[in-house]
Structure formats: structure tokens, C-alpha cells
Protein backbone atom coordinates (compact mmCIF):
# COMPACT_ATOMS: atom_id res chain seq x y z
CA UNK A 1 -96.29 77.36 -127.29
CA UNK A 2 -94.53 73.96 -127.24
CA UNK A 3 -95.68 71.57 -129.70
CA UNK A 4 -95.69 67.45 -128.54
CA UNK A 5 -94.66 65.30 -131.60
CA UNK A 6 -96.78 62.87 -133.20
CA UNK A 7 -94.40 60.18 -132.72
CA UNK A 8 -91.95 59.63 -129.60
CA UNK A 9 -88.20 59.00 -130.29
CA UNK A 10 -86.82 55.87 -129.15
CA UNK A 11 -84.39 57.72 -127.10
CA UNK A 12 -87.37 59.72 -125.44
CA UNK A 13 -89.38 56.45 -124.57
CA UNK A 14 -86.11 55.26 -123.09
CA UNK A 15 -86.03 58.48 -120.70
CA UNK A 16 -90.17 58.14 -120.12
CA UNK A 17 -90.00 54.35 -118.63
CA UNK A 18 -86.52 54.91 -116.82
CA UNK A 19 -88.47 58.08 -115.06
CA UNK A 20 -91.19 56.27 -114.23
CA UNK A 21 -89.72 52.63 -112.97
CA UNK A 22 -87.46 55.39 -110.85
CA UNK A 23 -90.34 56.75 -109.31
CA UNK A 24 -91.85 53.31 -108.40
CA UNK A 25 -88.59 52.78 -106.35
CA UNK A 26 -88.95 55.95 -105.11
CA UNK A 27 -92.57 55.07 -104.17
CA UNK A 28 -92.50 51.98 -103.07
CA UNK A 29 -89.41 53.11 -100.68
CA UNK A 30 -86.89 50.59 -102.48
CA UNK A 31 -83.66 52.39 -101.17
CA UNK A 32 -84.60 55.42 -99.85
CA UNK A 33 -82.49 58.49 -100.18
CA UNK A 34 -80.24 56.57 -102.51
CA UNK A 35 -82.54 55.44 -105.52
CA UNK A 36 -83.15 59.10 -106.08
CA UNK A 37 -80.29 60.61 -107.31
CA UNK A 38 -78.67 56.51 -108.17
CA UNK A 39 -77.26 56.14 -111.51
CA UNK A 40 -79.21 54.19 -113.84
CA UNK A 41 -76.70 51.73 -114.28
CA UNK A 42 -75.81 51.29 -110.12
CA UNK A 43 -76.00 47.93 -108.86
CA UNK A 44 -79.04 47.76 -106.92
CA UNK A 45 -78.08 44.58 -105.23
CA UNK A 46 -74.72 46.35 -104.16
CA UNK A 47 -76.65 48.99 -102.78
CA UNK A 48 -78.85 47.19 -100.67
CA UNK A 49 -82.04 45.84 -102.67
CA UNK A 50 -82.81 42.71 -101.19
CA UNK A 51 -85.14 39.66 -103.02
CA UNK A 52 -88.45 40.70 -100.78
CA UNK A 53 -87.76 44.03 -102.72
CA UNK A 54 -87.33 42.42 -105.85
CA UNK A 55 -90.82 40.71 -105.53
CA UNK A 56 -92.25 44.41 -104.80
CA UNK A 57 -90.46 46.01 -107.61
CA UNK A 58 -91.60 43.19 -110.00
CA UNK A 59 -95.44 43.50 -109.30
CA UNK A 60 -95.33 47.18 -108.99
CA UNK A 61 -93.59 47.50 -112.38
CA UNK A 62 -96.33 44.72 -113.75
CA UNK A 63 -98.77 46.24 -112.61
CA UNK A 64 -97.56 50.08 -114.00
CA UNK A 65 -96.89 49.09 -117.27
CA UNK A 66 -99.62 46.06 -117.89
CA UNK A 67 -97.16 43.76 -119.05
CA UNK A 68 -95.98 39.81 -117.30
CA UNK A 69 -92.61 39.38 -116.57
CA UNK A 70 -92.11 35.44 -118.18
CA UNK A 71 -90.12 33.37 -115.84
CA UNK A 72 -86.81 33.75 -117.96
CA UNK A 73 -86.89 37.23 -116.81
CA UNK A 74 -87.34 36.58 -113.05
CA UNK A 75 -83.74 37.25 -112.58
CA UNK A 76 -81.67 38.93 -110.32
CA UNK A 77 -80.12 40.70 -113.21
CA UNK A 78 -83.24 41.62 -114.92
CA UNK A 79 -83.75 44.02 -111.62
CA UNK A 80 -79.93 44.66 -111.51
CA UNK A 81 -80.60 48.50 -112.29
CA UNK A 82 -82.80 51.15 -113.63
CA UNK A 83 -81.24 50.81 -117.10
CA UNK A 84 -81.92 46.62 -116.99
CA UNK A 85 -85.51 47.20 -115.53
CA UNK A 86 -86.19 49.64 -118.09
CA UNK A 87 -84.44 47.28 -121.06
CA UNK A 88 -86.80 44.54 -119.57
CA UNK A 89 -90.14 46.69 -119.93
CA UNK A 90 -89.00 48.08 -123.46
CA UNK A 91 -88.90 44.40 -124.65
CA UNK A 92 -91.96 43.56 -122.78
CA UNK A 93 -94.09 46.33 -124.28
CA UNK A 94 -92.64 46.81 -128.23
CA UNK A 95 -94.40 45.21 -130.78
CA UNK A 96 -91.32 42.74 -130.90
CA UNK A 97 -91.66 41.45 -127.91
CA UNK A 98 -95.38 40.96 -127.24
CA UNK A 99 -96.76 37.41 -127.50
């Protein structure tokens, strides 16, 4: 019998969002066959995300985790790569970095 702890390590959050923004890609066809098994830090841009993408990507993840991306994060390097999309909804949704 596996026990779930009470509180989720920082690292373990970290893995949780990553899977999950991965699996938007994945879902919303954002570089098929490639986003799959794509490092978290790969270049999307370098391996053919495009800005219409970008605008998917953004609303899906939005929409996902229920937070607003604020116009200083409406960067091309804010959707650079798993790891920054994931960095970008760890701010978003900490206590830290809620308005």
C-alpha cells in the first residue's frame, strides 16, 4: 500500500507541471513526434514551434492551470521550452507570485 504525502516536494511539483504542460503539447499537436520524447530544456523555436503555436500553447496552458500570463511574460522565451513554460506557471501559481 503506497502512502501519498501530505505535502508535495518542490522537486515533485516541478515534475507534476512539466508532465502536464508536456502533455498539452502533446495534445494540442505542438510538434508532433518530437515534443514527446524532447528534452525539457530543447529549444522549441529551433525545433519548429512557430508564434500561431505559441498563441495555442499560451491559452491552453491558461486555461489548464487557471492562471494569466501578464504581458511581461508574453515572450518568446517564456515558451522557449518545457523547463521555461513550467518556471513561468510555478511563478504564476506560488503564493509569491499571485497578485
Amino acid at each position: 500500500m503506497s502512502t501519498v504525502p501530505a505535502r508535495a516536494l518542490p522537486g515533485d511539483e516541478r515534475t507534476r507541471v512539466e508532465r502536464r504542460v508536456r502533455l498539452l503539447l502533446t495534445g494540442r499537436s505542438v510538434l508532433p513526434g518530437v515534443i514527446e520524447s524532447a528534452d525539457a530544456g530543447a529549444d522549441l523555436w529551433e525545433l519548429g514551434m512557430e508564434s500561431l503555436a505559441m498563441v495555442g500553447v499560451m491559452v491552453a496552458v491558461e486555461d489548464e492551470f487557471g492562471v494569466e500570463f501578464p504581458d511581461a511574460l508574453l515572450t518568446r522565451e517564456t515558451f522557449r521550452s518545457l523547463a521555461a513554460i513550467t518556471d513561468a506557471v510555478l511563478s504564476l501559481t506560488s503564493p509569491e507570485g499571485r497578485p
